[in-house]
Protein backbone atom coordinates (compact mmCIF):
# COMPACT_ATOMS: atom_id res chain seq x y z
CA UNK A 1 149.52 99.26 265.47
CA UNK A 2 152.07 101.80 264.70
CA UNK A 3 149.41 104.43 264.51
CA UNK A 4 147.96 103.82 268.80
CA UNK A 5 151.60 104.94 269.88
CA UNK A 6 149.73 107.87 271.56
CA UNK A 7 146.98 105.95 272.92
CA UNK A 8 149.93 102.99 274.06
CA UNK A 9 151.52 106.22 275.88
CA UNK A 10 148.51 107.48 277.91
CA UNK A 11 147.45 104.10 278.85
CA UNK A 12 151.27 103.75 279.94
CA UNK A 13 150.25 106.64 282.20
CA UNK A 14 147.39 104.82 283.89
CA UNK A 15 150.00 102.60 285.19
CA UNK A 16 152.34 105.16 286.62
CA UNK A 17 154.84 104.53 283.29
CA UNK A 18 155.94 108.53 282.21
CA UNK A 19 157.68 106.84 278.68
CA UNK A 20 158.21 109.92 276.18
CA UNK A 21 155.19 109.72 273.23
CA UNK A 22 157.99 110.11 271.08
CA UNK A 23 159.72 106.96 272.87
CA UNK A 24 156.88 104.66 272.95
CA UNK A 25 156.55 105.49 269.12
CA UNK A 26 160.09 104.15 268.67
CA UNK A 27 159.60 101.23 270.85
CA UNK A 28 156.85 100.00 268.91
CA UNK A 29 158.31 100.18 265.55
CA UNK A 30 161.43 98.66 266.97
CA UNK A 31 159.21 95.55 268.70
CA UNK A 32 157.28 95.02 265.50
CA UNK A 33 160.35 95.20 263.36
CA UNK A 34 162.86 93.10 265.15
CA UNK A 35 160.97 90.57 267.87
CA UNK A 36 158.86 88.04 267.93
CA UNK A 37 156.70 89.53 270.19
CA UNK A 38 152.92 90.16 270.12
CA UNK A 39 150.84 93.23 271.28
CA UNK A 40 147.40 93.03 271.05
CA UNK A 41 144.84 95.74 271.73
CA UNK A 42 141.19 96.40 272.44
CA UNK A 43 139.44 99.33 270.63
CA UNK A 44 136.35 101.13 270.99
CA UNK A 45 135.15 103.80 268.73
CA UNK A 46 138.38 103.81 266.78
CA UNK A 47 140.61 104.39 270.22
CA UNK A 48 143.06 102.03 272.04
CA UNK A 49 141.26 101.27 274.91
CA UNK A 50 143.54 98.17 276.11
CA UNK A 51 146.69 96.55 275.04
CA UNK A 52 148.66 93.40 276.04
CA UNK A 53 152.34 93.05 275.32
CA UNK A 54 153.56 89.46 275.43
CA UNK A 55 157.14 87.78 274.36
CA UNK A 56 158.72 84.74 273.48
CA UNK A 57 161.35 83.44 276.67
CA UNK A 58 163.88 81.29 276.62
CA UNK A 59 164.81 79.72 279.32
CA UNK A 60 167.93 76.82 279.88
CA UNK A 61 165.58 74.64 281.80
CA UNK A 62 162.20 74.80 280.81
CA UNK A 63 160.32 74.65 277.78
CA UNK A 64 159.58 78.03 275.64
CA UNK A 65 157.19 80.67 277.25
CA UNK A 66 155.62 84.13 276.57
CA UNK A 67 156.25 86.88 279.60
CA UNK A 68 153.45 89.08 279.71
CA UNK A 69 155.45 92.33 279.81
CA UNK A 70 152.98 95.07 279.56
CA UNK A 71 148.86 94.73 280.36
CA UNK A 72 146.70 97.48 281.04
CA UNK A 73 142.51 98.59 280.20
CA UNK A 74 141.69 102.29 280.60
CA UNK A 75 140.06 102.44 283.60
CA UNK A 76 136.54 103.35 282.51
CA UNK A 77 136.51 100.24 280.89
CA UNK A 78 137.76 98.15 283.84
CA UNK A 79 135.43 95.09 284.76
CA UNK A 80 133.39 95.25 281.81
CA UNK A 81 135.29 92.08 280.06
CA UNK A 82 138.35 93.82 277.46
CA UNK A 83 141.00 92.33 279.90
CA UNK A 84 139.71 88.92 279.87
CA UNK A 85 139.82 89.05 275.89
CA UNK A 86 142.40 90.61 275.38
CA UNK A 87 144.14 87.72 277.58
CA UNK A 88 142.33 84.69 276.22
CA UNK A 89 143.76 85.72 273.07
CA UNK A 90 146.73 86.12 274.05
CA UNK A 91 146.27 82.16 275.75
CA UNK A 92 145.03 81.53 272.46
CA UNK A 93 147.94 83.11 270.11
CA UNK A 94 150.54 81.06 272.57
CA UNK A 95 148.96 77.78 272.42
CA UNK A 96 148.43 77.85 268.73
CA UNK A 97 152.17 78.71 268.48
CA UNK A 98 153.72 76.60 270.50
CA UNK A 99 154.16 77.85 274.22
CA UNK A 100 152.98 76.33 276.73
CA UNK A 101 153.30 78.32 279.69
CA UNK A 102 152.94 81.88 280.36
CA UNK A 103 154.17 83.93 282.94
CA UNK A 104 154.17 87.41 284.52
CA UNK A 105 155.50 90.09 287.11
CA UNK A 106 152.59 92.07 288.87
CA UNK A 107 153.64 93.94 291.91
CA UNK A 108 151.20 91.74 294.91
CA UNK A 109 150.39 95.79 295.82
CA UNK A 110 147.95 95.87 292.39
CA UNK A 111 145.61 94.22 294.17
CA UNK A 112 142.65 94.29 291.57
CA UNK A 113 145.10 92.77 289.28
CA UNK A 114 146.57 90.38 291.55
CA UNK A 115 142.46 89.24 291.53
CA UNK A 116 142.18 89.26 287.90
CA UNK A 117 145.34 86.95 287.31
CA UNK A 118 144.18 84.83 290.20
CA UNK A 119 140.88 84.36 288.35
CA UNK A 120 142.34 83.33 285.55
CA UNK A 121 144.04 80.44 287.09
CA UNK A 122 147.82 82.84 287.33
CA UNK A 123 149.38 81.46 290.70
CA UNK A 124 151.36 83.73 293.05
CA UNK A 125 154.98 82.12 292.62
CA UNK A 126 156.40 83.71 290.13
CA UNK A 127 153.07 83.79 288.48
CA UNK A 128 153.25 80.57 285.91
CA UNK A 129 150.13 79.37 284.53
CA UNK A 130 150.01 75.78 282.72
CA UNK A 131 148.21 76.25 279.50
């Protein structure tokens, strides 16, 4: 994964995100080096075209969760089906290790992705879907 930190950047761009290439290099090496955190992505013809960035959170009174911190398709691929894999396997990776719950901050402004979490059974307070 090392290798997409450019495509990780422009897709970062899509979103309004202006991270340094250089930056989003050393963020990656330092998430897959020292978290337990997962990033998936979705490629086509050998280029990121999607990623999803989820990590473990610990929480005082509630069981273990991942917090989706970073989600985003190039738009050209938008509503063809990469965000719905690459977020049933993140569903997937969670429930097969452990967590239960996921949760996630979307501004309610992102409307089409306010839909897409909504169609996947996300609620609107503070966004916590039951596995």
């Amino acid at each position: 994964m090392l290798t997409d930190y450019n495509d990780i950047y422009l897709l970062n761009q899509e979103l309004g995100y202006f991270y340094s290439v250089e930056k989003v290099k050393k963020k990656i090496e330092y998430i897959t080096q020292n978290t337990k955190d997962i990033v998936l992505v979705a490629q086509h013809d050998n280029e990121v075209i999607g990623y999803i960035h989820g990590s473990p959170y610990e929480l005082l009174c509630s069981d273990s969760l991942i917090n989706i911190l970073g989600f985003v398709v190039k738009e050209k691929y938008r509503n063809i089906g990469v965000g719905n894999i690459l977020i049933n396997n993140l569903e997937r990776w969670a429930k097969e290790n452990g967590y239960n719950r996921i949760m996630l901050v979307s501004g309610i402004e992102r409307l089409n992705a306010y839909r897409f979490y909504q169609k996947h059974g996300y609620a609107y307070r503070k966004a916590k879907r039951l596995l």
